[in-house]
Protein backbone atom coordinates (compact mmCIF):
# COMPACT_ATOMS: atom_id res chain seq x y z
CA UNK A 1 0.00 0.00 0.00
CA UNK A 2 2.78 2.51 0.94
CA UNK A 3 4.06 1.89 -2.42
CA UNK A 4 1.26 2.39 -4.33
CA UNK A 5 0.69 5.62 -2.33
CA UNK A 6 4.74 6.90 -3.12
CA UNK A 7 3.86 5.45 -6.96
CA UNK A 8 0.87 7.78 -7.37
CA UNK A 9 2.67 10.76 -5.91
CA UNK A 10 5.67 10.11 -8.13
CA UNK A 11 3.44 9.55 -10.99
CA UNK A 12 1.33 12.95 -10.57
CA UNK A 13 4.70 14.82 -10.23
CA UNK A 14 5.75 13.36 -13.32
CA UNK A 15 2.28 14.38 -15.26
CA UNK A 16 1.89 10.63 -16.50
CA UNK A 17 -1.86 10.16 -16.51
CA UNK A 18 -2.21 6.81 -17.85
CA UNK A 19 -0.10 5.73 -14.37
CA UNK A 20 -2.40 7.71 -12.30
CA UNK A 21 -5.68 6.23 -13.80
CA UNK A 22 -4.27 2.88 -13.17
CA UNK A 23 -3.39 3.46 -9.81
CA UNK A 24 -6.51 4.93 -8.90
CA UNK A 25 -9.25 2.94 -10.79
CA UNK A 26 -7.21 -0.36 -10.81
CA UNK A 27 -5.50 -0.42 -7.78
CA UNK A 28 -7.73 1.66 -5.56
CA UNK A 29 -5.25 3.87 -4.31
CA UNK A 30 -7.01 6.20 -1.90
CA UNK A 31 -6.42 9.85 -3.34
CA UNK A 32 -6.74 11.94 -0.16
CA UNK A 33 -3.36 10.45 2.28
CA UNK A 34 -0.75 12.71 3.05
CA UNK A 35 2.98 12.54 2.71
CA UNK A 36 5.50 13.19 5.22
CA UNK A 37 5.24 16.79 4.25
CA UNK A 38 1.19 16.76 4.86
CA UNK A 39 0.89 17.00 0.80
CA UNK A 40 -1.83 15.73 -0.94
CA UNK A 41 -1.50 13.83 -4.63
CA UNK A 42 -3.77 17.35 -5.66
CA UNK A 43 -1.04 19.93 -4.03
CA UNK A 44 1.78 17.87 -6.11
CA UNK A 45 -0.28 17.89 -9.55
CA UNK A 46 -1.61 21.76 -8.58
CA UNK A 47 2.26 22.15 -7.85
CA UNK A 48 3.80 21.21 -11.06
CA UNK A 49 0.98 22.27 -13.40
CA UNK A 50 -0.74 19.40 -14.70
CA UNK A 51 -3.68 20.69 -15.68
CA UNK A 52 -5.32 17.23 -16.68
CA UNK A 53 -4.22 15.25 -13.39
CA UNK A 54 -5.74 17.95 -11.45
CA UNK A 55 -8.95 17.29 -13.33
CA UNK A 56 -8.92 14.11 -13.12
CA UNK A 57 -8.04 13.68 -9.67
CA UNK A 58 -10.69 16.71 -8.47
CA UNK A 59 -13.48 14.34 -10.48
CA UNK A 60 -12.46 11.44 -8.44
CA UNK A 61 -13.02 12.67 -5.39
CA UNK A 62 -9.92 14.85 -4.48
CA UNK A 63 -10.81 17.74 -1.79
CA UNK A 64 -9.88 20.47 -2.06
CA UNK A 65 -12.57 23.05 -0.53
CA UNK A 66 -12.85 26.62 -0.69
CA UNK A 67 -11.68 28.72 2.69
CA UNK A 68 -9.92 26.11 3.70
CA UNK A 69 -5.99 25.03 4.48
CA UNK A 70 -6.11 22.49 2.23
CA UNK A 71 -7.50 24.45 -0.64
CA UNK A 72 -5.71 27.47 -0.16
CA UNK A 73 -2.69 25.82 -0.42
CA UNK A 74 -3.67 24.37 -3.69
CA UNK A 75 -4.53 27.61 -5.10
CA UNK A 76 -1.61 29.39 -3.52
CA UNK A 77 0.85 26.73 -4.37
CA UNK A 78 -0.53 26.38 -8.22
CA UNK A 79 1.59 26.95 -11.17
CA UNK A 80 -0.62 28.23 -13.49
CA UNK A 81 -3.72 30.56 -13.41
CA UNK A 82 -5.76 27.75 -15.17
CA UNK A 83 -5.11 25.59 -12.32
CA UNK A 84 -6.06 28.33 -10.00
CA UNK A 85 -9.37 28.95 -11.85
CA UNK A 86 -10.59 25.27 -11.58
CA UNK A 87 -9.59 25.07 -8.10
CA UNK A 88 -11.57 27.76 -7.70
CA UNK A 89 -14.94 27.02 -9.67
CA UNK A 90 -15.06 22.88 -8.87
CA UNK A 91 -17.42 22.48 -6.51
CA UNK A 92 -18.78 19.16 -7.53
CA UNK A 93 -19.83 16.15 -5.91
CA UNK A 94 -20.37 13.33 -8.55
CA UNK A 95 -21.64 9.75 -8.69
CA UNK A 96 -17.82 8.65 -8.85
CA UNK A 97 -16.55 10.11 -5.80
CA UNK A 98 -19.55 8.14 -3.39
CA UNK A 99 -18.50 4.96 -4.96
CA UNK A 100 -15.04 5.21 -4.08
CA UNK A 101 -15.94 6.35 -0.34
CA UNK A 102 -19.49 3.70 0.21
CA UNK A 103 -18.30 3.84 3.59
CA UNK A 104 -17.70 7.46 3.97
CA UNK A 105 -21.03 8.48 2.40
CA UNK A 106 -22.70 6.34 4.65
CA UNK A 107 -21.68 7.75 7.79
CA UNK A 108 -22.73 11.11 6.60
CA UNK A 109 -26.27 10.10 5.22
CA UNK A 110 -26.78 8.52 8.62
CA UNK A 111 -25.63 11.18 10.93
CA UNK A 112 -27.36 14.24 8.28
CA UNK A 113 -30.36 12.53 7.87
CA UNK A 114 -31.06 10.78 10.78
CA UNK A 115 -32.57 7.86 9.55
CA UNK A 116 -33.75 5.07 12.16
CA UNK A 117 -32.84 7.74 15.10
CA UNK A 118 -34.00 6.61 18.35
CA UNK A 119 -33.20 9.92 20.05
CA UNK A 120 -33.08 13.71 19.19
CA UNK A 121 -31.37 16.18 21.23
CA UNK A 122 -32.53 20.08 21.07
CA UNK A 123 -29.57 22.86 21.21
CA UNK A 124 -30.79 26.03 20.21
CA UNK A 125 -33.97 24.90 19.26
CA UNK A 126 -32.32 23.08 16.41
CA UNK A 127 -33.04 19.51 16.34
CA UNK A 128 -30.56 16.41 16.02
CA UNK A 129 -31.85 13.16 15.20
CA UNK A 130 -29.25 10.75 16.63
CA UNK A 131 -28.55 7.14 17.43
CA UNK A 132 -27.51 5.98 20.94
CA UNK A 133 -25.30 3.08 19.70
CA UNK A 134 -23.18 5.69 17.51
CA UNK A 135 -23.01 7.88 20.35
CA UNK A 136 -22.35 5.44 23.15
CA UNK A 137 -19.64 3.78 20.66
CA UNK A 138 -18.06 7.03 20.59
CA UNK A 139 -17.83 8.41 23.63
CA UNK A 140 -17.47 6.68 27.05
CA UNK A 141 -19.88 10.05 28.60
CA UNK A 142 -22.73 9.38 25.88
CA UNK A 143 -22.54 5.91 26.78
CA UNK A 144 -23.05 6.95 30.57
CA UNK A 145 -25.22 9.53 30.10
CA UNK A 146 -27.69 7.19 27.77
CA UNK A 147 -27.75 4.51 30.73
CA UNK A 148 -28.60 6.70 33.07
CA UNK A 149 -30.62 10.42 33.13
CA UNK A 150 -31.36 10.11 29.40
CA UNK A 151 -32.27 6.18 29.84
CA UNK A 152 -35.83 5.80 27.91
CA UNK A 153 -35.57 9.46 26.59
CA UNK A 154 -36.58 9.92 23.07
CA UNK A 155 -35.97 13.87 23.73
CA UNK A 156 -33.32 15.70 25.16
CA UNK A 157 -33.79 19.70 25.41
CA UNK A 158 -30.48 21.25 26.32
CA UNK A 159 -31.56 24.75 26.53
CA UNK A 160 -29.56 25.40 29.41
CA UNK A 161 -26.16 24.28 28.04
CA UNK A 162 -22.98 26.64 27.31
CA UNK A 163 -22.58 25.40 23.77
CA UNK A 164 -24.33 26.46 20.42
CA UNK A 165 -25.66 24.42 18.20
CA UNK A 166 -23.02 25.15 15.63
CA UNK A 167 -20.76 23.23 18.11
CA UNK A 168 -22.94 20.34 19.02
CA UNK A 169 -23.47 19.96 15.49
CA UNK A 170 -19.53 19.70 14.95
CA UNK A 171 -18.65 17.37 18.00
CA UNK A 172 -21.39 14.86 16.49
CA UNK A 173 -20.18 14.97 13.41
CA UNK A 174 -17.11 13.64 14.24
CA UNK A 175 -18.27 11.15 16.71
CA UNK A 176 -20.31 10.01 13.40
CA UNK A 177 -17.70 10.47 10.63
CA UNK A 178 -14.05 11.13 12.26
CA UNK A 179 -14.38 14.25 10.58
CA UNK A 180 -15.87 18.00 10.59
CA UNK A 181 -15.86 21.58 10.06
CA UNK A 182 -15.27 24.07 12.31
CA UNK A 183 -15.43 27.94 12.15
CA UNK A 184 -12.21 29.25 13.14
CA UNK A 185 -13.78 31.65 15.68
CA UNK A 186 -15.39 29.03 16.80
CA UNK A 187 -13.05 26.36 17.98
CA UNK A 188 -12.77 27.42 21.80
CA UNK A 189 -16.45 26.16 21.99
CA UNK A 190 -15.71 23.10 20.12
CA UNK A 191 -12.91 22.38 22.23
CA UNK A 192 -14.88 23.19 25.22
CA UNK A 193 -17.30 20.83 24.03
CA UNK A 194 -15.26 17.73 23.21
CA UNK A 195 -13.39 18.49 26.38
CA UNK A 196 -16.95 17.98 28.37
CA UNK A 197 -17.65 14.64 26.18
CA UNK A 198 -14.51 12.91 27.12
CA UNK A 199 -12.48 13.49 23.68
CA UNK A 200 -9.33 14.19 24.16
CA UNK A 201 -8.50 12.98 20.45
CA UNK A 202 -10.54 15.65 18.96
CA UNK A 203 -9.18 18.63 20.80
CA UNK A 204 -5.36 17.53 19.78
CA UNK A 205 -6.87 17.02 16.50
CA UNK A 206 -7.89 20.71 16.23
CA UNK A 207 -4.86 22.13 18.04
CA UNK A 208 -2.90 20.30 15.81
CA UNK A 209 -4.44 21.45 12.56
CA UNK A 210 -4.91 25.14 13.98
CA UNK A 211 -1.10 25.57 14.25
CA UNK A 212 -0.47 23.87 10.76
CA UNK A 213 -2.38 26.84 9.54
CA UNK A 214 -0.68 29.41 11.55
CA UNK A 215 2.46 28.27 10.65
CA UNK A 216 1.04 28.13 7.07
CA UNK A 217 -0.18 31.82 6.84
CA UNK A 218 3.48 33.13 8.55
CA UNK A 219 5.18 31.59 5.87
CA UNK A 220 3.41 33.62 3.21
CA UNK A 221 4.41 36.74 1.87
CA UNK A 222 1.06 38.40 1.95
CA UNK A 223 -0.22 38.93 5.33
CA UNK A 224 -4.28 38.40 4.03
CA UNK A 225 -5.59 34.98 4.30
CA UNK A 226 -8.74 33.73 2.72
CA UNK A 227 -9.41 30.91 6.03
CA UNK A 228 -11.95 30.95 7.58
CA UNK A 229 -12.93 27.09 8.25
CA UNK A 230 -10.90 24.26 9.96
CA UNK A 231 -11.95 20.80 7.98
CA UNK A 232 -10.64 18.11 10.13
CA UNK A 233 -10.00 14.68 9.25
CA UNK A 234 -8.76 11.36 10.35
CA UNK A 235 -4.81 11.02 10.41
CA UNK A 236 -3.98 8.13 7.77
CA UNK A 237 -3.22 5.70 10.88
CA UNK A 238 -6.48 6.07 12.42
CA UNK A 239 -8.57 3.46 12.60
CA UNK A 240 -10.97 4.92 15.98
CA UNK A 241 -13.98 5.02 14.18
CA UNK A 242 -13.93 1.26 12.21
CA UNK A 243 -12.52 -0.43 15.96
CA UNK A 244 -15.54 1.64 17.64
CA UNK A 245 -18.39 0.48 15.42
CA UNK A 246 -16.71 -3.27 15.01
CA UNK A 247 -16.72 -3.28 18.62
CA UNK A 248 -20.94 -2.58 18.37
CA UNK A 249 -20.85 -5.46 15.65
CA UNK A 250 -18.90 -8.30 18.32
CA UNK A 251 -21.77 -7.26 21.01
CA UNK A 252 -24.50 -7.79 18.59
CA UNK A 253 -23.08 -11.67 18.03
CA UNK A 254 -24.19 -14.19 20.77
CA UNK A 255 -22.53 -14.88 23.24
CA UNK A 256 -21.44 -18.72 22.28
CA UNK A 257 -20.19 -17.45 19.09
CA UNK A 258 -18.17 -14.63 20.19
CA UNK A 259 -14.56 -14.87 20.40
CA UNK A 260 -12.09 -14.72 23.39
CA UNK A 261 -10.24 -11.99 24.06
CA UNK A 262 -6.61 -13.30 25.81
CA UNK A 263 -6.01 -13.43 29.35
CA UNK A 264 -10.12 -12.72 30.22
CA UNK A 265 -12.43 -15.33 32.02
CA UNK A 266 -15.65 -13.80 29.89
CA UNK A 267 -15.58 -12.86 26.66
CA UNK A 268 -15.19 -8.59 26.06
CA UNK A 269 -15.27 -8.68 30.21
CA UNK A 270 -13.54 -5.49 29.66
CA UNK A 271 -15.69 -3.78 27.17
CA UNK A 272 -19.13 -1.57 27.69
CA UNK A 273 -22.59 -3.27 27.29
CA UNK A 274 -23.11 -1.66 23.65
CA UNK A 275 -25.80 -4.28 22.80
CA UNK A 276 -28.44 -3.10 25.24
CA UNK A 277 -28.89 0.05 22.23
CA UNK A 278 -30.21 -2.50 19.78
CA UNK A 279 -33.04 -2.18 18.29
CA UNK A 280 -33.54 -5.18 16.00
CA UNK A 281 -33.06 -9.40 16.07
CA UNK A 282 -31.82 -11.05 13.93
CA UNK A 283 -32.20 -15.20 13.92
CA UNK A 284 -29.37 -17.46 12.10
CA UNK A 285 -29.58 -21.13 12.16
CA UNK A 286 -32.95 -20.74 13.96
CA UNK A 287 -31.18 -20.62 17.05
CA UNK A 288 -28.65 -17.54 17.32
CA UNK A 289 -30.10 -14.61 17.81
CA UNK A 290 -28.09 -11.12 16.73
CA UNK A 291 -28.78 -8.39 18.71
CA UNK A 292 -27.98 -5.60 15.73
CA UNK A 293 -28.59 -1.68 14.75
CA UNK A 294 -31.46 -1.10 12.09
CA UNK A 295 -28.70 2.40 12.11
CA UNK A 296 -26.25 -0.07 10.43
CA UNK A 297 -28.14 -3.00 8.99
CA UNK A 298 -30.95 -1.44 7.57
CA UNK A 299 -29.47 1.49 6.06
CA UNK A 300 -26.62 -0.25 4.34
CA UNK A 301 -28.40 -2.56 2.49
CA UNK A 302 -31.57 -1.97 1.03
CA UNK A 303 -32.36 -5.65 1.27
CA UNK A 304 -32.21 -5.70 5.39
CA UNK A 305 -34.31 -2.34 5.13
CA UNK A 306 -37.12 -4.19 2.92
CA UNK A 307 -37.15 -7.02 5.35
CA UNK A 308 -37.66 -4.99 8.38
CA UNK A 309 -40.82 -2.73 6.00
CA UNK A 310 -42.42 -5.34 5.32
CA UNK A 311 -42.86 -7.19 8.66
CA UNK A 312 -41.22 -10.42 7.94
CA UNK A 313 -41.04 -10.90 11.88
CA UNK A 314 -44.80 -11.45 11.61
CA UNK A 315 -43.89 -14.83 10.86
CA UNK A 316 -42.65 -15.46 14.42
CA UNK A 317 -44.58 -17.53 17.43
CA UNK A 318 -46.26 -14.58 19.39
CA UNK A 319 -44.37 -15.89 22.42
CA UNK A 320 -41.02 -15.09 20.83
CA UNK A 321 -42.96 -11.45 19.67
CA UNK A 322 -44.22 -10.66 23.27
CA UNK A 323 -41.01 -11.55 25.10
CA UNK A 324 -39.06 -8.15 23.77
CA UNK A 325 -40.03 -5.21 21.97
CA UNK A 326 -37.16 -5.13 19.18
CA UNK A 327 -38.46 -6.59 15.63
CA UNK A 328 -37.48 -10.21 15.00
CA UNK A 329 -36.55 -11.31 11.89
CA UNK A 330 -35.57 -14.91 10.90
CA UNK A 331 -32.68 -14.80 7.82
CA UNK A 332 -32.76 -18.34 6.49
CA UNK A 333 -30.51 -18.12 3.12
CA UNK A 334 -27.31 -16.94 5.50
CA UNK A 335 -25.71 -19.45 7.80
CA UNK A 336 -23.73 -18.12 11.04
CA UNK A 337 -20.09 -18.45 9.14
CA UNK A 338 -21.25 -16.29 6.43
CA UNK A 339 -23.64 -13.52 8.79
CA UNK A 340 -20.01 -12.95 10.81
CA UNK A 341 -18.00 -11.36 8.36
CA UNK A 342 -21.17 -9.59 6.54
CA UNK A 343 -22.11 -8.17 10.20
CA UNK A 344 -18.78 -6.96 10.50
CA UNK A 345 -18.28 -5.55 7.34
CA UNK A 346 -21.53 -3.75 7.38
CA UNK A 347 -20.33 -1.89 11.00
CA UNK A 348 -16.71 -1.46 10.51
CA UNK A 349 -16.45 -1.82 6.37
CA UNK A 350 -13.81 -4.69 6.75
CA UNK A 351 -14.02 -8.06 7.22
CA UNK A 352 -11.62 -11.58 7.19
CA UNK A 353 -12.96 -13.56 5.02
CA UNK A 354 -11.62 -17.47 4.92
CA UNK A 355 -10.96 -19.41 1.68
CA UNK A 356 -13.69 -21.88 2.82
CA UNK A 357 -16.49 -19.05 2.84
CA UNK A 358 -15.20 -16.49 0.18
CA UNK A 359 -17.55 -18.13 -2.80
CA UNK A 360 -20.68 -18.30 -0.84
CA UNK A 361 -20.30 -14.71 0.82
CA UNK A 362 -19.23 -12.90 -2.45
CA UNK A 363 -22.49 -14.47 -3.95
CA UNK A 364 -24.54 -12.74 -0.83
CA UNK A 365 -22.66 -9.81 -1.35
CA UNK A 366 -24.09 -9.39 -4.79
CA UNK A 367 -27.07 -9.82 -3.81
CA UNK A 368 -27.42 -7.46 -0.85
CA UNK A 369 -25.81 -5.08 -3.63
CA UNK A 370 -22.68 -4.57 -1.33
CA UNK A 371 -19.93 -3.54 -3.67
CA UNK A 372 -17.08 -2.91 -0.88
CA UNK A 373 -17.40 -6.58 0.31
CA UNK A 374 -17.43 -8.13 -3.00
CA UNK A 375 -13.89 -6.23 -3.45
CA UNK A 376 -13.28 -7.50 -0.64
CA UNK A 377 -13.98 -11.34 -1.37
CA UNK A 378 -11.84 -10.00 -4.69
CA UNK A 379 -8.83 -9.64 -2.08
CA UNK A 380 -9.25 -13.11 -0.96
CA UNK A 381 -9.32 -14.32 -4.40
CA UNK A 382 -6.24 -12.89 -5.07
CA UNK A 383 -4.12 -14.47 -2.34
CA UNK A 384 -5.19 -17.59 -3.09
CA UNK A 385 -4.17 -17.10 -7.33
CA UNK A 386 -2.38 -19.27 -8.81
CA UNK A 387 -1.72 -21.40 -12.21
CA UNK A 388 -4.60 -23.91 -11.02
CA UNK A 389 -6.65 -21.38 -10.33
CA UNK A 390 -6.22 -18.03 -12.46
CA UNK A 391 -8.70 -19.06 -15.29
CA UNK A 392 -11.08 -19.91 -12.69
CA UNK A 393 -10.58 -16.46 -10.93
CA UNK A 394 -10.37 -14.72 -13.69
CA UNK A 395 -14.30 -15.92 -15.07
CA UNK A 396 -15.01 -14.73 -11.57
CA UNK A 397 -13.97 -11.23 -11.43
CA UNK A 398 -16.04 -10.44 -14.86
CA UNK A 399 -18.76 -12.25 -13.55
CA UNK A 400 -18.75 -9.97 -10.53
CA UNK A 401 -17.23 -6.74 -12.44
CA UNK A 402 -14.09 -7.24 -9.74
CA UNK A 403 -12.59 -4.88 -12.40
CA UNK A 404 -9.13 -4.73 -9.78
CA UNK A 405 -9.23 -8.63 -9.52
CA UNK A 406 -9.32 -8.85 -13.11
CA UNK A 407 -6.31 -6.44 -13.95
CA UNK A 408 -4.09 -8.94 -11.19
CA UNK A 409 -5.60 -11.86 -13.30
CA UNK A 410 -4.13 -10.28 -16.35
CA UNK A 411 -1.24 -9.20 -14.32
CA UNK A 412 -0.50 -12.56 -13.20
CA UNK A 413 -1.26 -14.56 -16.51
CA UNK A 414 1.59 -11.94 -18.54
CA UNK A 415 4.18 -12.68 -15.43
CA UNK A 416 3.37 -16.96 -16.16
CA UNK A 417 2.83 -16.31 -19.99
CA UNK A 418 4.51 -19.33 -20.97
CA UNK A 419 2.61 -21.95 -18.51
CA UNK A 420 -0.70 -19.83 -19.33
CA UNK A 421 -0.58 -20.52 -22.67
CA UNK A 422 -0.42 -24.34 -22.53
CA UNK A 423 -4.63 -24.33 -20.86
CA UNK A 424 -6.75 -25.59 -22.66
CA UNK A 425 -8.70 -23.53 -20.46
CA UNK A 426 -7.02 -20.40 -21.34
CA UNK A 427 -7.88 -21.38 -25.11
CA UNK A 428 -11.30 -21.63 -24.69
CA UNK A 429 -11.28 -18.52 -22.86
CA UNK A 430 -9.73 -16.78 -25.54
CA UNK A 431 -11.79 -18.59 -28.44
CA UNK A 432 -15.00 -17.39 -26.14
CA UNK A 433 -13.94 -13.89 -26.11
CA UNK A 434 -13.54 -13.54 -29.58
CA UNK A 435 -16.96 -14.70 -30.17
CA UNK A 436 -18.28 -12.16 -27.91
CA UNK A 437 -17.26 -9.62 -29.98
CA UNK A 438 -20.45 -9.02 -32.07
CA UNK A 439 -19.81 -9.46 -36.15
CA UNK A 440 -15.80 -9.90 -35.92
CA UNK A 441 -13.79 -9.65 -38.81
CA UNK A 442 -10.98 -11.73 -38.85
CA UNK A 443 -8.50 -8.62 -37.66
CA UNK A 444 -10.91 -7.56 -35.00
CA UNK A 445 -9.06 -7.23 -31.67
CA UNK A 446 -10.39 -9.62 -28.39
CA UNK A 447 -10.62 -8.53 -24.85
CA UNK A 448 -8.36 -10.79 -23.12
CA UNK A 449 -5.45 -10.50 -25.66
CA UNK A 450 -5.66 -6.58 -25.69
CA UNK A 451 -5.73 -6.34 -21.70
CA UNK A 452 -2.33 -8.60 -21.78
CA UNK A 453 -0.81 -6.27 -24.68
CA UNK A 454 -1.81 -3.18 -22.95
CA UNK A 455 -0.39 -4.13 -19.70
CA UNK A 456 2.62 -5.52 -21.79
CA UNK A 457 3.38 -2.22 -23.50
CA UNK A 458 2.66 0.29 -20.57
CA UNK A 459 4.06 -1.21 -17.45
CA UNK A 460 6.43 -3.99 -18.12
CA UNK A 461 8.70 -1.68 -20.33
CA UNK A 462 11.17 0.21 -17.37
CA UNK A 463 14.11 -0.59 -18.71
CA UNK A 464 15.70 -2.30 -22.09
CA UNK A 465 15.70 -6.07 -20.83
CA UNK A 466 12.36 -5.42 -20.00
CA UNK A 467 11.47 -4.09 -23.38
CA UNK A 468 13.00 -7.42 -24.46
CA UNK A 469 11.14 -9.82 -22.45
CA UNK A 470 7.93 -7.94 -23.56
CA UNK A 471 8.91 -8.11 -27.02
CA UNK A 472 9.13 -11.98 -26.31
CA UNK A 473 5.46 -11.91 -24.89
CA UNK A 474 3.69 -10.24 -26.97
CA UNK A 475 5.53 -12.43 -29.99
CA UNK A 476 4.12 -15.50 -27.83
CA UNK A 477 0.34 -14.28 -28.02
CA UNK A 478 0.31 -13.88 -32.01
CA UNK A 479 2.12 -17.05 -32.34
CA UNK A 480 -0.28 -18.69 -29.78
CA UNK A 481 -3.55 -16.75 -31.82
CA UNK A 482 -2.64 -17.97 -35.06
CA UNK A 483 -1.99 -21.49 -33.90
CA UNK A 484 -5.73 -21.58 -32.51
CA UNK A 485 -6.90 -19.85 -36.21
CA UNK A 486 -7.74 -16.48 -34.70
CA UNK A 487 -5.26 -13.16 -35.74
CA UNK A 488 -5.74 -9.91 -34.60
């Protein structure tokens, strides 16, 4: 990963889009980490005036807001005026950029619009729609708070409290999404605030990021400064959020089923009750029951959501019905080995996923239209490649659109050309491709043989042995085409 990261930033500061595409759409590379230096893959490309990679890298998902460090910087640190006039006029969010960041998106949707809230708090007569498992996840005074003089409350007026709601707002946020905005002549309140909720990492977040900026605007020869918002955000390291909601995700598993942690007597002896904020059942094997979050389940999947509409848990004894007042729902197409990792995914966004599952959980996944855990069967896939199995995986990823998956399959067949090549399974791959190709002529090109060519020419070329070997490769493919009776 830290080498794709150092590739991309090389790559941008070199202007070679074709290198940054392929990092980013094939490999995933997250574009938003920061170097050593706190740069950004946008500052670099801003920085050496590529107008194109700035473009491209602002369209998938690249931040760079107005009145902030971040995008000051940019602007300040651009080389030409073109650069600085996109900067300056992109303010786009597009379909892309919430398909890289599922995860991201989520949180937001569920903190901004409050679906499934079980409890709204009042600050300034503005009202918050929240959730008391995010909150008691978060922060060890929510969680006290929500056991005790807020226990049962569905509203909570604090007209009396020293805050304003434009610091509530921003506290929450973060306990939501690890990240927010705050007004810079506002961030004694905030502080104030996260100092009273027990969050110590916030306030160093925000004195950290508050002297980045000072020493920022002292560095510049104009004393003006167009900042007027601090965005925080998560350092690369930080994984807070993910451990706080996968630690909601082991309370909702029974206990039988729940794993050990070293040293302990009980299982999570040391860890708060989270599961007594559920709000939903769910029954696997018809005889675990998962204490879950319609917050989490319901809103990641539309499929979970649909169950819970449409009263599925009317299908229960009434005895079962009467004994608790969550909804009860019986899944019984997932077994207990596959509802594990999906539960945990669908809290925290990751998941292990063993060998001996991956084919039956990546099928789910398609189904519950969960694109991050497919990718993430896709990872499992691709530890376990290899000549037995690549033509096999390979069928798999384009039956799934694993479109990373896919590129390692082709990655992997050009490195074992030679043994490839002898499949009859690889031939009939190849023969099938070509006839996919509606009304081929005999020079028409096919799929599989242009992937390998492409990744041939433009990233197996470094130096002149290299050129060589591919030279070798790609004389092996029309050699291998015309002994099968196909040329391209």
């Amino acid at each position: 990963m830290a080498s794709d990261r150092n590739d991309l930033i090389q790559s941008v500061r070199c202007g070679d889009l074709v290198r940054v595409r392929y990092l980013v759409e094939q490999k995933e590379v997250e574009l938003n980490f920061r170097d050593k230096w706190d740069s950004t893959p946008l500052y670099y490309s801003c920085l050496c005036g590529h107008l194109e990679i700035t473009q491209y890298l602002l369209d998938n998902g690249a931040r760079c807001e107005a009145n902030t460090f971040d995008g000051e910087r940019c602007r300040y640190g651009a080389l030409t005026d073109s650069i600085r006039t996109l900067l300056r006029n992109y303010n786009v969010l597009t379909t892309r950029i919430v398909k890289r960041n599922t995860y991201d998106e989520f949180l937001r949707k569920l903190f901004e619009q409050g679906l499934y809230s079980d409890i709204t708090f009042v600050v300034d007569e503005r009202k918050f729609p929240l959730h008391r498992c995010v909150l008691a996840a978060r922060s060890s005074f929510f969680h006290e708070a929500l056991e005790n003089r807020w226990h049962g409350k569905r509203l909570v007026n604090l007209t009396k409290a020293k805050f304003n709601a434009e610091s509530f707002e921003a506290v929450v946020r973060y306990l939501y999404t690890n990240c927010c905005e705050i007004k810079l002549d506002n961030i004694d309140s905030v502080k104030a605030l996260a100092r009273s909720c027990r969050l110590p990492q916030l306030i160093e977040l925000i004195e950290r990021k508050k002297y980045a900026i000072d020493e920022w605007q002292a560095s510049k020869t104009s004393s003006s400064s167009n900042i007027y918002r601090l965005v925080l955000e998560p350092d690369e390291d930080d994984d807070s959020i993910r451990s706080d909601f996968c630690m909601l995700a082991e309370q909702a598993i029974p206990l039988e089923l729940r794993q050990w942690i070293a040293g302990s007597e009980m299982p999570f002896i040391d860890q708060p009750h989270l599961d007594i904020f559920s709000d939903l059942v769910f029954i696997i094997d018809e005889c675990y029951y998962f204490h879950v979050h319609r917050a989490f389940m319901c809103t990641r999947t539309e499929y979970f959501s649909a169950l819970v509409k449409d009263h599925f848990n009317e299908m229960l004894p009434n005895t079962i019905q009467q004994s608790t007042e969550k909804s009860i729902v019986v899944l019984k197409h997932i077994r207990k080995e596959h509802f594990l990792p999906l539960l945990h995914y669908i809290y925290s966004d990751e998941c292990e996923i063993s060998s001996d599952c991956v084919d039956d959980l990546l099928v789910i996944a398609d189904e519950l239209l969960l694109p991050g855990l497919k990718r993430l069967c896709g990872n499992t896939y691709l530890k376990m490649l290899s000549i037995n199995t690549i033509m096999t995986t390979i069928r798999l990823a384009r039956l799934f659109d694993l479109i990373k998956l896919e590129h390692q399959c082709i990655r992997f067949i050009s490195d074992h050309l030679e043994e490839v090549l002898e499949q009859e399974e690889f031939k009939n791959f190849v023969l099938e491709d070509a006839a996919s190709v509606v009304d081929r002529q005999e020079k028409d090109s096919i799929p599989i043989i242009d992937d390998l060519k492409f990744y041939l020419a433009e990233f197996s070329t470094a130096n002149a042995s290299d050129m060589d070997e591919t030279s070798e490769k790609i004389k092996l493919l029309d050699d291998f085409l015309e002994d099968i009776g196909l040329n391209v």
